[in-house]
C-alpha atoms as a PDB file:
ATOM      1  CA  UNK A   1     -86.781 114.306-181.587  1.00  0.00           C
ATOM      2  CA  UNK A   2     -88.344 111.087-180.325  1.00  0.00           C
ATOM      3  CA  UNK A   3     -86.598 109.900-177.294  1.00  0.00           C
ATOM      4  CA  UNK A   4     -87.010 106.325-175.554  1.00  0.00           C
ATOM      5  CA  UNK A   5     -87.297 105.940-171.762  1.00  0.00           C
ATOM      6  CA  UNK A   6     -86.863 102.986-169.438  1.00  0.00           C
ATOM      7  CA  UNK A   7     -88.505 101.871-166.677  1.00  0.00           C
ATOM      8  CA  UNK A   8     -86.974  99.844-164.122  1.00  0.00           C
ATOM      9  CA  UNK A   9     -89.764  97.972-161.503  1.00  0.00           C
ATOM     10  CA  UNK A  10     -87.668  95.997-158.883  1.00  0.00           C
ATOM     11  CA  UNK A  11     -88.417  93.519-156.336  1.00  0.00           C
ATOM     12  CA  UNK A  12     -86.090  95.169-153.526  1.00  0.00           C
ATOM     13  CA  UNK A  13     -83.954  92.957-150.480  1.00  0.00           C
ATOM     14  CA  UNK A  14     -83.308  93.890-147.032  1.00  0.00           C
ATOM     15  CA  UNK A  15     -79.969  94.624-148.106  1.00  0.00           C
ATOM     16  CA  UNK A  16     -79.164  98.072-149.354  1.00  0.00           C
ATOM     17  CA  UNK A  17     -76.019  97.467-151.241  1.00  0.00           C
ATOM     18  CA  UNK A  18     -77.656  94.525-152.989  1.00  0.00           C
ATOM     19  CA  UNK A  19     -80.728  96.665-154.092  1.00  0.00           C
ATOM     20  CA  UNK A  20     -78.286  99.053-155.764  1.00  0.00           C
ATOM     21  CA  UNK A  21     -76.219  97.064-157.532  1.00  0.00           C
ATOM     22  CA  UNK A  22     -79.189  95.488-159.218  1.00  0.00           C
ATOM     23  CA  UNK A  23     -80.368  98.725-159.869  1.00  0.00           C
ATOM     24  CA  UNK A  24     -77.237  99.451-161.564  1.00  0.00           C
ATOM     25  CA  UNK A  25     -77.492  96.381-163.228  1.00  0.00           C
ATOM     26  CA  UNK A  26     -81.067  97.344-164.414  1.00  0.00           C
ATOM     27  CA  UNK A  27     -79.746 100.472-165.584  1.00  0.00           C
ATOM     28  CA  UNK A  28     -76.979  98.759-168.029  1.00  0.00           C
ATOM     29  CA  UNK A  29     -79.910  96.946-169.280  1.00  0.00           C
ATOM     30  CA  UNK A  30     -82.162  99.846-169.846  1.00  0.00           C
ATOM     31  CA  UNK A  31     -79.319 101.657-171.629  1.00  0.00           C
ATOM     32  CA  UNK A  32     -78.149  98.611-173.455  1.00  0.00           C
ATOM     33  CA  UNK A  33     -81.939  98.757-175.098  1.00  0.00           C
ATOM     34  CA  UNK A  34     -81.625 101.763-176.471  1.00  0.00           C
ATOM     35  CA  UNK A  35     -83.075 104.403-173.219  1.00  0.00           C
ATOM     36  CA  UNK A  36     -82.051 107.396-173.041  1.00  0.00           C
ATOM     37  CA  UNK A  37     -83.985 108.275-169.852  1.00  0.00           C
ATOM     38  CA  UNK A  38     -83.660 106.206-166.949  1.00  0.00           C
ATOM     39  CA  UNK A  39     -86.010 105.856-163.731  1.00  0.00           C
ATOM     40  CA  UNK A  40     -85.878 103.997-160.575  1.00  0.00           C
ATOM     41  CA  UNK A  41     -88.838 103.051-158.452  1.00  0.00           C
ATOM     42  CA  UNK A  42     -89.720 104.914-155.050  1.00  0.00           C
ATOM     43  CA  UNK A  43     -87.198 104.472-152.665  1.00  0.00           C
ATOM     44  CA  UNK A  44     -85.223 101.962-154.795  1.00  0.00           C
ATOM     45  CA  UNK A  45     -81.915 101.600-152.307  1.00  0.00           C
ATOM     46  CA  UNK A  46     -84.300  99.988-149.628  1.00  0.00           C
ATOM     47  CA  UNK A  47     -87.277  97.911-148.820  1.00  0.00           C
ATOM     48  CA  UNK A  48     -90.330 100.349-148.065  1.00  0.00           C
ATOM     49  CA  UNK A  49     -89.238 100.964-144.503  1.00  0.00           C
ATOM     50  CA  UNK A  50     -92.390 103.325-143.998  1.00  0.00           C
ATOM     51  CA  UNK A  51     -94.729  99.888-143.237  1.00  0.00           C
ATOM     52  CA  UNK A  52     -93.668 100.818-139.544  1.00  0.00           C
ATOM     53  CA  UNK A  53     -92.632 103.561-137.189  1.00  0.00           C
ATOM     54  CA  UNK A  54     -89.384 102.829-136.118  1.00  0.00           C
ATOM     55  CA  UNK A  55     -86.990 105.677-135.493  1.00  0.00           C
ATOM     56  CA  UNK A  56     -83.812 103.631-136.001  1.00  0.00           C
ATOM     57  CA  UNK A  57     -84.454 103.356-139.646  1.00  0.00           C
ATOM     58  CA  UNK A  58     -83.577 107.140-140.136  1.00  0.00           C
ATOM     59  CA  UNK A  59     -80.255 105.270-140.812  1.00  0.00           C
ATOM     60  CA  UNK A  60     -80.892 104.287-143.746  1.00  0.00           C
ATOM     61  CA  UNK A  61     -80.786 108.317-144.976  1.00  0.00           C
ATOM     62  CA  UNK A  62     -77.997 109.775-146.904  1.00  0.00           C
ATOM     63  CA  UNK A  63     -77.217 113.395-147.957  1.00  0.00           C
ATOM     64  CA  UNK A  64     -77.643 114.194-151.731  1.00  0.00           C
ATOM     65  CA  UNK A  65     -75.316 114.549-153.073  1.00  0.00           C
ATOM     66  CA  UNK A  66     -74.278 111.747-151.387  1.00  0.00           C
ATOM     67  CA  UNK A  67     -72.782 108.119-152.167  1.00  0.00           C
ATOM     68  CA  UNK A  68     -75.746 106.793-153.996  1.00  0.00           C
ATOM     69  CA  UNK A  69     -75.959 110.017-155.952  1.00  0.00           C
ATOM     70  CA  UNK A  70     -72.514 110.004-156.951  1.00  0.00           C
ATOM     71  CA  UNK A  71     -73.038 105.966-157.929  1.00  0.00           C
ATOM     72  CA  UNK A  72     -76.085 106.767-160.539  1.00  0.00           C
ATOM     73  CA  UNK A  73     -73.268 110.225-161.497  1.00  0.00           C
ATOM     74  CA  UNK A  74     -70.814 107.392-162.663  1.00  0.00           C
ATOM     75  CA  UNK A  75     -73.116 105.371-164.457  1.00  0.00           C
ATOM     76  CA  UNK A  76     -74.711 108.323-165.835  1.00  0.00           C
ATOM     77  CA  UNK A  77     -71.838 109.207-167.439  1.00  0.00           C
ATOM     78  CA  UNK A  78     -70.450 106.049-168.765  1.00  0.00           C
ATOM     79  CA  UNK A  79     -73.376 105.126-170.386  1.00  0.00           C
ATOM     80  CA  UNK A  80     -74.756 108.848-171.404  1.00  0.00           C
ATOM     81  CA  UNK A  81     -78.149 108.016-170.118  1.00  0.00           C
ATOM     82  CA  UNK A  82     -80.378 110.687-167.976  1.00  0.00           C
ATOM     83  CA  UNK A  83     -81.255 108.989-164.502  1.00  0.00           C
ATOM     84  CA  UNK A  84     -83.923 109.705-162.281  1.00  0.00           C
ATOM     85  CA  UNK A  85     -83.733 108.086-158.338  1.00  0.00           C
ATOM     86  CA  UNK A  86     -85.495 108.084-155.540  1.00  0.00           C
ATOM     87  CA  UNK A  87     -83.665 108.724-152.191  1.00  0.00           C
ATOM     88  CA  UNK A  88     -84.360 108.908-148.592  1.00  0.00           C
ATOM     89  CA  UNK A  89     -82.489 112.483-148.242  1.00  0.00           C
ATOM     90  CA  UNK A  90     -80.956 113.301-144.905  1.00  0.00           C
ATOM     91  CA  UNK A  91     -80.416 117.461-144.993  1.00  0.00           C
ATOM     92  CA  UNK A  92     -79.721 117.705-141.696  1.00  0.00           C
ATOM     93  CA  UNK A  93     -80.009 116.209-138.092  1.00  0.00           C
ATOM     94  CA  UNK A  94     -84.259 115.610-137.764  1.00  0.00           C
ATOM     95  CA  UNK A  95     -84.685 116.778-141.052  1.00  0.00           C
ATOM     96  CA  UNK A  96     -85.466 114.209-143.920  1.00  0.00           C
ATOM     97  CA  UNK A  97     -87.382 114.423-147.482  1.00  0.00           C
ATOM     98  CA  UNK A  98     -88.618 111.723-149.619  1.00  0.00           C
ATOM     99  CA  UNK A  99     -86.418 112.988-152.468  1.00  0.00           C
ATOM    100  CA  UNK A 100     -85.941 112.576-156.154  1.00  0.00           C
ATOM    101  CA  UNK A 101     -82.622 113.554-158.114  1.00  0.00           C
ATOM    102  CA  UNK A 102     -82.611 114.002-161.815  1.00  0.00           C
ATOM    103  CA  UNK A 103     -78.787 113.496-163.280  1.00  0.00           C
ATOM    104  CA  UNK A 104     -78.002 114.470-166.993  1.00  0.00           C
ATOM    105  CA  UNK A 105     -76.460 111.729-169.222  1.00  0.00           C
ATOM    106  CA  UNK A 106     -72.984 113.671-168.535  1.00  0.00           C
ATOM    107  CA  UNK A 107     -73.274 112.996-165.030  1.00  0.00           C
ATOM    108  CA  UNK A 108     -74.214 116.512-163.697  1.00  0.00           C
ATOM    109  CA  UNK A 109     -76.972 116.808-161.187  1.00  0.00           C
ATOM    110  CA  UNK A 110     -79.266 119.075-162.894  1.00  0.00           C
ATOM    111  CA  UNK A 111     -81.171 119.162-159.724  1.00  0.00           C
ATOM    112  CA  UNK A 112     -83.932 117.482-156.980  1.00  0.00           C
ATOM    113  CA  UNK A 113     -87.601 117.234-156.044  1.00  0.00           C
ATOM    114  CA  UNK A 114     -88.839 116.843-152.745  1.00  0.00           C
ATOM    115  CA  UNK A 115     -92.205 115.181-152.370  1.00  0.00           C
ATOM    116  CA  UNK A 116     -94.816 117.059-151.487  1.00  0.00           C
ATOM    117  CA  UNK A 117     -97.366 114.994-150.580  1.00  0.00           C
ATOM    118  CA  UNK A 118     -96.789 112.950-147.475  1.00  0.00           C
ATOM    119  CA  UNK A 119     -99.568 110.107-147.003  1.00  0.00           C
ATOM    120  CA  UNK A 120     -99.970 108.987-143.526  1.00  0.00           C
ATOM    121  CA  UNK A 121    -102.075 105.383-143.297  1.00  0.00           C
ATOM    122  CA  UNK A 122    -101.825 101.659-142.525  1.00  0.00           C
ATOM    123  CA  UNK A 123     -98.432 100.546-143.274  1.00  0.00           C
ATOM    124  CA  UNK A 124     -97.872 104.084-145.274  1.00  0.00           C
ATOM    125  CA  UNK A 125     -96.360 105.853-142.128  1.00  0.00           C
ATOM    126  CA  UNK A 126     -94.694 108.457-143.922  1.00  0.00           C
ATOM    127  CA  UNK A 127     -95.480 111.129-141.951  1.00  0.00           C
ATOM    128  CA  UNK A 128     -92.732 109.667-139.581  1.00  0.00           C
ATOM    129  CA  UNK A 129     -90.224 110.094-141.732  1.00  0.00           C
ATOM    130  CA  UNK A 130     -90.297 112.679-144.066  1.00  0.00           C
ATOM    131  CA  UNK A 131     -91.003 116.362-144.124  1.00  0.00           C
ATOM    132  CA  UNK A 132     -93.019 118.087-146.958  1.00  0.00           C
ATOM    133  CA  UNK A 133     -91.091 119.133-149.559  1.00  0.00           C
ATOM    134  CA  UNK A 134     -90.116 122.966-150.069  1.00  0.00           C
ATOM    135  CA  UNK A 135     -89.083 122.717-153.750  1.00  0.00           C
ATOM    136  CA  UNK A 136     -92.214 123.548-155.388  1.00  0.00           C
ATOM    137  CA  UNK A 137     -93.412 121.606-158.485  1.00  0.00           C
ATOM    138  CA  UNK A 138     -90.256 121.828-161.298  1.00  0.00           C
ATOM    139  CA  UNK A 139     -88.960 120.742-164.626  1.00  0.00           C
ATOM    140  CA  UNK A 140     -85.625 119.533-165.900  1.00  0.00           C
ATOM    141  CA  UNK A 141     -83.906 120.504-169.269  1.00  0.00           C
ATOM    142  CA  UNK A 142     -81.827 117.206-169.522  1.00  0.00           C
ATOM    143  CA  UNK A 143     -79.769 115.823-172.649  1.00  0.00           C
ATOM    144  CA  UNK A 144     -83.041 114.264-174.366  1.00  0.00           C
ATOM    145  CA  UNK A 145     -86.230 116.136-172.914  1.00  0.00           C
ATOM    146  CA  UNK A 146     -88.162 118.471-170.569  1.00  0.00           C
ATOM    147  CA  UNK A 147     -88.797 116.150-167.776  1.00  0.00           C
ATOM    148  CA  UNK A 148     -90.804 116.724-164.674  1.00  0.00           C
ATOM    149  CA  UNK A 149     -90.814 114.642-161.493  1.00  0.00           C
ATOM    150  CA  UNK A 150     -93.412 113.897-159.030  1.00  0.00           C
ATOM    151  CA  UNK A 151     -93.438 110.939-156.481  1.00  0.00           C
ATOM    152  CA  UNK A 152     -96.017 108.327-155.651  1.00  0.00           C
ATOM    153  CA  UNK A 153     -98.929 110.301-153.230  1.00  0.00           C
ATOM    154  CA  UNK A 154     -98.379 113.208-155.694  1.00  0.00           C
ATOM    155  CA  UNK A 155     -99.914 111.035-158.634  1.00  0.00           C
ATOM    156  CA  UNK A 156    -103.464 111.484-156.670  1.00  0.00           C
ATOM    157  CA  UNK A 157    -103.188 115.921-157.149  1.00  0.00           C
ATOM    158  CA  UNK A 158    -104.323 117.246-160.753  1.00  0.00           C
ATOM    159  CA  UNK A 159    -102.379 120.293-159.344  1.00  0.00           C
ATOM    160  CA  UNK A 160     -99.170 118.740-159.091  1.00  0.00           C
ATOM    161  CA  UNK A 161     -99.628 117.748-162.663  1.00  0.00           C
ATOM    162  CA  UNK A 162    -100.668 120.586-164.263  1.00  0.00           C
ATOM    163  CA  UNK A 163     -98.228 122.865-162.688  1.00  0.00           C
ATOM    164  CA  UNK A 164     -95.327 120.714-163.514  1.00  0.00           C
ATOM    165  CA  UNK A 165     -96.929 120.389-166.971  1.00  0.00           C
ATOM    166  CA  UNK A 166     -97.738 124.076-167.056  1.00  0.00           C
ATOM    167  CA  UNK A 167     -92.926 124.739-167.186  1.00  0.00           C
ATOM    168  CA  UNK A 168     -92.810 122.447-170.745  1.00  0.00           C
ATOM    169  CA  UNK A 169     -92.817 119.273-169.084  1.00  0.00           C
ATOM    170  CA  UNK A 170     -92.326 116.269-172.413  1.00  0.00           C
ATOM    171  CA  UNK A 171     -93.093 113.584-169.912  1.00  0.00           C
ATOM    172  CA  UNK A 172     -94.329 113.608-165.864  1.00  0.00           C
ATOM    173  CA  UNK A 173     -92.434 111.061-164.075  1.00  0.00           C
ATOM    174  CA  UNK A 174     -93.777 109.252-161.014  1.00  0.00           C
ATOM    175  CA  UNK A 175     -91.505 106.614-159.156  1.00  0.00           C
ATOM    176  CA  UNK A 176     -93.421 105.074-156.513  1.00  0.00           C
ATOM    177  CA  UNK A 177     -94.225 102.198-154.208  1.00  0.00           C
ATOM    178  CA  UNK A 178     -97.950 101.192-154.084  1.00  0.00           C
ATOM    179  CA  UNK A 179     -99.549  97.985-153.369  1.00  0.00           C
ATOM    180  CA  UNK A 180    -102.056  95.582-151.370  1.00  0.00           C
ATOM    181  CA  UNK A 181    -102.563  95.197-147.724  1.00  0.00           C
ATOM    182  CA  UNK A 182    -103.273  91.250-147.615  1.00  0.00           C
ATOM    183  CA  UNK A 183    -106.628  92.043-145.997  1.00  0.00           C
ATOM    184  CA  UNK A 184    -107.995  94.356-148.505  1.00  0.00           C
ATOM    185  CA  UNK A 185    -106.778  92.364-151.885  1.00  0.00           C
ATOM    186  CA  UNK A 186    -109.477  90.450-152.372  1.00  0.00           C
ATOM    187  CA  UNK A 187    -112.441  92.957-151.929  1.00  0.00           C
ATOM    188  CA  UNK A 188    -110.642  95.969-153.135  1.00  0.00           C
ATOM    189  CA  UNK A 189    -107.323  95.168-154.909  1.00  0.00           C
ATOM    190  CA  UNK A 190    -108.510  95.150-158.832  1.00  0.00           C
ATOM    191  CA  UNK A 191    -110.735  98.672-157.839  1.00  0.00           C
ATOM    192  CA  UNK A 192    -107.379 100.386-156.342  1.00  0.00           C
ATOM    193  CA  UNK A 193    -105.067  99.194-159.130  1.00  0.00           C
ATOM    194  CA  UNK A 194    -107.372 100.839-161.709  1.00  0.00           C
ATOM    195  CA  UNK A 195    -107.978 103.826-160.042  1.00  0.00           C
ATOM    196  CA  UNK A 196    -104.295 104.320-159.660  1.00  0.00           C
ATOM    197  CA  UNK A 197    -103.646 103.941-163.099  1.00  0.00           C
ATOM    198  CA  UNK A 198    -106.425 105.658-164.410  1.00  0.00           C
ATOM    199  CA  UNK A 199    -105.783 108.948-162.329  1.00  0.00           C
ATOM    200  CA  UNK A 200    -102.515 109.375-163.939  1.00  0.00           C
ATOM    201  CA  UNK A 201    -103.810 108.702-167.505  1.00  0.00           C
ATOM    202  CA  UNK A 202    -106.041 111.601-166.647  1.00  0.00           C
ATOM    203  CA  UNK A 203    -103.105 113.397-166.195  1.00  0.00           C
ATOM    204  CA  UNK A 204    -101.806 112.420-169.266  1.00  0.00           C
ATOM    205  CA  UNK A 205    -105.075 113.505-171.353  1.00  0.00           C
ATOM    206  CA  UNK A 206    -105.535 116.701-169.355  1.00  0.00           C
ATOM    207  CA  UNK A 207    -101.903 118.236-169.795  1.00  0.00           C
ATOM    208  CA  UNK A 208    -100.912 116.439-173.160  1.00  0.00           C
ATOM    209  CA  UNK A 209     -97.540 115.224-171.801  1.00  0.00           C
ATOM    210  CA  UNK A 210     -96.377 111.595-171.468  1.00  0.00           C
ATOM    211  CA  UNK A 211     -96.663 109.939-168.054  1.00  0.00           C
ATOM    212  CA  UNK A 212     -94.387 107.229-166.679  1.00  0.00           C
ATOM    213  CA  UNK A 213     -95.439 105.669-163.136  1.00  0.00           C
ATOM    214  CA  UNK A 214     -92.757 103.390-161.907  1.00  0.00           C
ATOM    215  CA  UNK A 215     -93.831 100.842-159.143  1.00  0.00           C
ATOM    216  CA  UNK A 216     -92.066  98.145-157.287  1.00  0.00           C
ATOM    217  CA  UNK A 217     -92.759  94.398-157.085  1.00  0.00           C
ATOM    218  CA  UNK A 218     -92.999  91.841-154.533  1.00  0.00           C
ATOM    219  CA  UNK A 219     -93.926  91.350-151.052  1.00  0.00           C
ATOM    220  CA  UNK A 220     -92.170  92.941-148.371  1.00  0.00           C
ATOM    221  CA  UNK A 221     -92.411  92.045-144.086  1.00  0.00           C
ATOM    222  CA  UNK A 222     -94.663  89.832-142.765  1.00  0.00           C
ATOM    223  CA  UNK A 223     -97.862  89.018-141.032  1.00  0.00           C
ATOM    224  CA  UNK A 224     -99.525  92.706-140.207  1.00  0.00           C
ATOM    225  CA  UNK A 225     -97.040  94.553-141.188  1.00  0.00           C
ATOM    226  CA  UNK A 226     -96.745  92.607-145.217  1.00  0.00           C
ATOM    227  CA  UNK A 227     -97.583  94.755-148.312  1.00  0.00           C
ATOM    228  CA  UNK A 228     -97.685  92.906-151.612  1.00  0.00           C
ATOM    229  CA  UNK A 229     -96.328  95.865-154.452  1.00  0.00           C
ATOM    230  CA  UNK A 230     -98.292  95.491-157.292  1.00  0.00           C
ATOM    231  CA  UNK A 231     -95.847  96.441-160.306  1.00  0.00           C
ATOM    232  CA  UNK A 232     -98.045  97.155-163.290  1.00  0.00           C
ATOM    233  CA  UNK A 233     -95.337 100.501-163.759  1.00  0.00           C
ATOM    234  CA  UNK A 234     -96.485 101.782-167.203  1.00  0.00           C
ATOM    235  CA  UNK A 235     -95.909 104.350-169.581  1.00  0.00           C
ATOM    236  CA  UNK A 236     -99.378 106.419-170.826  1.00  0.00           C
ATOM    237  CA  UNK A 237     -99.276 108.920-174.499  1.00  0.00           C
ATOM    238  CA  UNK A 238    -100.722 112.198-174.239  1.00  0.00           C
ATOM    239  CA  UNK A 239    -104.344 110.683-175.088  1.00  0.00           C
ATOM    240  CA  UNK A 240    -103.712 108.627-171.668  1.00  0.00           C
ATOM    241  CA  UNK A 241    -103.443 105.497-173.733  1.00  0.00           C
ATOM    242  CA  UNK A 242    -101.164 102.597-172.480  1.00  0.00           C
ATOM    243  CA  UNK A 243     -97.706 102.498-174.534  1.00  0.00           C
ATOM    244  CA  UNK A 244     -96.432 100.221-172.371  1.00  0.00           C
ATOM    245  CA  UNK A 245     -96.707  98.072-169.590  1.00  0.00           C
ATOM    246  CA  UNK A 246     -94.699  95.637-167.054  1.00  0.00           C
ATOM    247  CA  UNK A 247     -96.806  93.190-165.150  1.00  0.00           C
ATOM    248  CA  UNK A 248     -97.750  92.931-161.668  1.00  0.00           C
ATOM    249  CA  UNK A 249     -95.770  90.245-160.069  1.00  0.00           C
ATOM    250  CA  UNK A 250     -92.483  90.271-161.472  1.00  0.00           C
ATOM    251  CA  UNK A 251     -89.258  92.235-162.336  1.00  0.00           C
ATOM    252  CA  UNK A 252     -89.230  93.895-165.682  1.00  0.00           C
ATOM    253  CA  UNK A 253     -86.685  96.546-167.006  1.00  0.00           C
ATOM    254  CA  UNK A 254     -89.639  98.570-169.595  1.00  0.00           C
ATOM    255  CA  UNK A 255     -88.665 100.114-172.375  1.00  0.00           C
ATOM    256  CA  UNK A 256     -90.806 102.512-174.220  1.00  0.00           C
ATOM    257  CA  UNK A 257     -90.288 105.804-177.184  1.00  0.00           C
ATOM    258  CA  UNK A 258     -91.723 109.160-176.695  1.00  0.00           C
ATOM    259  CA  UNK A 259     -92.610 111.360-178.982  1.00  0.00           C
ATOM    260  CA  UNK A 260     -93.029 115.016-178.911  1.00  0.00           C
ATOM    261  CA  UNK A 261     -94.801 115.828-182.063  1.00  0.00           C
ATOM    262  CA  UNK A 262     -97.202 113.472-180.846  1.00  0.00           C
ATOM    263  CA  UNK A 263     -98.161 116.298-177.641  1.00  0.00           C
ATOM    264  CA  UNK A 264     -98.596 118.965-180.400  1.00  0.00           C
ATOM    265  CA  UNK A 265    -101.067 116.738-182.621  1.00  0.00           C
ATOM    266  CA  UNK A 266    -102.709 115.765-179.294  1.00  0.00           C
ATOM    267  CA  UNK A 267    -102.937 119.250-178.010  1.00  0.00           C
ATOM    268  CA  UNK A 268    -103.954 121.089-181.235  1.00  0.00           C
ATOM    269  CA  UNK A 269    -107.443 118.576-180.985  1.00  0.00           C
ATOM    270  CA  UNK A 270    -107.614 118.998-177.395  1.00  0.00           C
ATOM    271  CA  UNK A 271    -106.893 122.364-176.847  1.00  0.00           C
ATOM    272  CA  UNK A 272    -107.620 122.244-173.052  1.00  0.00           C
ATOM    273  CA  UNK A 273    -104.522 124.537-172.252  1.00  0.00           C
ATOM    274  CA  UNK A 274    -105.729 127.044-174.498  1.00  0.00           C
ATOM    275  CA  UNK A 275    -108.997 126.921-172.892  1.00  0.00           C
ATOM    276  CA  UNK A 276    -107.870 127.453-169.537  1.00  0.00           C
ATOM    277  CA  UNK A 277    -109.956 130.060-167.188  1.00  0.00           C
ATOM    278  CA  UNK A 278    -107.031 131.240-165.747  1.00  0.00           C
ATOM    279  CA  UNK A 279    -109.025 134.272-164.226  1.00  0.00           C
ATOM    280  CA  UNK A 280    -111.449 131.990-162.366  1.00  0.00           C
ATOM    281  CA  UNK A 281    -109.192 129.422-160.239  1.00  0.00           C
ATOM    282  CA  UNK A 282    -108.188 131.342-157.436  1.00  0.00           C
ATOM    283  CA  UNK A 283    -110.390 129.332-155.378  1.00  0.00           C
ATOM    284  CA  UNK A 284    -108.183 126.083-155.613  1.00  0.00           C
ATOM    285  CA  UNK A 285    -105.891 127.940-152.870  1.00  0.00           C
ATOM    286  CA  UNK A 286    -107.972 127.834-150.362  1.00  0.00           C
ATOM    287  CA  UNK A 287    -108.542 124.528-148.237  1.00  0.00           C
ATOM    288  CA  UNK A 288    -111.989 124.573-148.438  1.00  0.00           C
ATOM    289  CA  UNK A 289    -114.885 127.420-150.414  1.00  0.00           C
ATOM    290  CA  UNK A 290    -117.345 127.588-147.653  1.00  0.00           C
ATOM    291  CA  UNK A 291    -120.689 128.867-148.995  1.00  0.00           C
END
């Protein structure tokens, strides 16, 4: 059965509470148009904290579940709508994850993914805050589809991908927060957008699945420390062409129908699953094939 997602790309405040009630808000409106799967942008219940190392801002973490967990639970339920959010996840004292949860349209919490990928550059200080994530690559049997879940630095890894696409993934989700430093815009801005987007339509074409990417908008601290979020969240077919897609400088709530015949007639003409050498890969385990 065809199933329609939503795509929520956010400008977010300082304020916490004010970024998740108009995430909440966003939600109503997905739902109200007809989603049936819901996803929220990288770190949605905060501004990108990670443009700086600052160890007060482990704060701003929160156990899952937790009370923003049990807040998308609610809404979940009451409007019988799959949600997928993006938390800072306190486990324990020193430990912290860049986390996604994945909550069924009854309000259960089918599960998480913890971000394995940890980038560590100019205003990207990640590797500050969170710690690799231990749940291995993993799908989701919720209400509507087979969903998997990646976040942001993971788009970059074909691996990640394929062995999320490899369980029966429908559709590869990707919230995230990407965007411009103010002093490489102009040179390098257009070249970085398309390469984002067109590494995840590879994804797209080489696994036969649908791929969301969901960005935040806006510009966020100042001076050195600014980052201007480039939006453009979109949702690619199994061919990697563009279904949908929100624009770079303002909100949008993006609406958008899979469907999953549409993998099998893709994947029956591009058989590249079939035509996997599974017997000749072991290499990609190793860090480096020295000659």
């Amino acid at each position: 059965m065809p199933f329609r997602v939503g795509l929520i790309q956010m400008a977010c405040s300082a304020d916490p509470a004010e970024n998740t009630e108009k995430a909440a808000w966003r939600i109503r409106e997905a739902a109200g148009h007809g989603a049936q799967i819901v996803c929220l942008q990288e770190l949605f219940h905060t501004e990108y904290f990670c443009r700086v190392e600052d160890a007060s801002l482990f704060n701003l973490a929160e156990p899952v579940p937790g009370p923003t967990t049990e807040r998308l639970s609610r809404l979940a339920a009451e409007l019988g709508v799959v949600i997928v959010g993006s938390l800072f996840e306190r486990r324990s004292p020193g430990l912290y994850h860049n986390t996604a949860v994945v909550i069924d349209a009854g309000g259960e919490l089918l599960g998480l993914y913890r971000k394995s990928h940890i980038p560590h550059d100019p205003l990207y200080y990640e590797k500050f805050y969170f710690t690799p994530g231990d749940t291995g690559y993993r799908t989701f049997a919720t209400r509507y589809a087979r969903i998997g879940v990646l976040v942001c630095w993971d788009q970059w890894y074909p691996e990640a991908a394929r062995l999320t696409a490899l369980q029966g993934a429908q559709i590869l989700f990707y919230p995230t927060a990407i965007g411009w430093h103010p002093s490489e815009k102009e040179e390098s801005g257009a070249g970085q957008r398309e390469a984002w987007q067109i590494i995840q339509r590879a994804h797209a074409i080489a696994n036969g699945v649908y791929v969301a990417a969901v960005n935040r908008t806006g510009v966020e601290g100042s001076g050195g420390e600014q980052l201007e979020f480039w939006g453009s969240s979109f949702l690619a077919g199994p061919f990697g062409e563009i279904v949908a897609e929100a624009p770079v400088d303002r909100e949008e709530t993006l609406i958008a129908e899979c469907d999953p015949a549409r993998i099998e007639e893709v994947r029956r003409n591009w058989p590249f699953l079939r035509d996997r050498r599974v017997d000749a890969y072991g290499g990609l385990t190793a860090r480096w094939l020295d000659s």
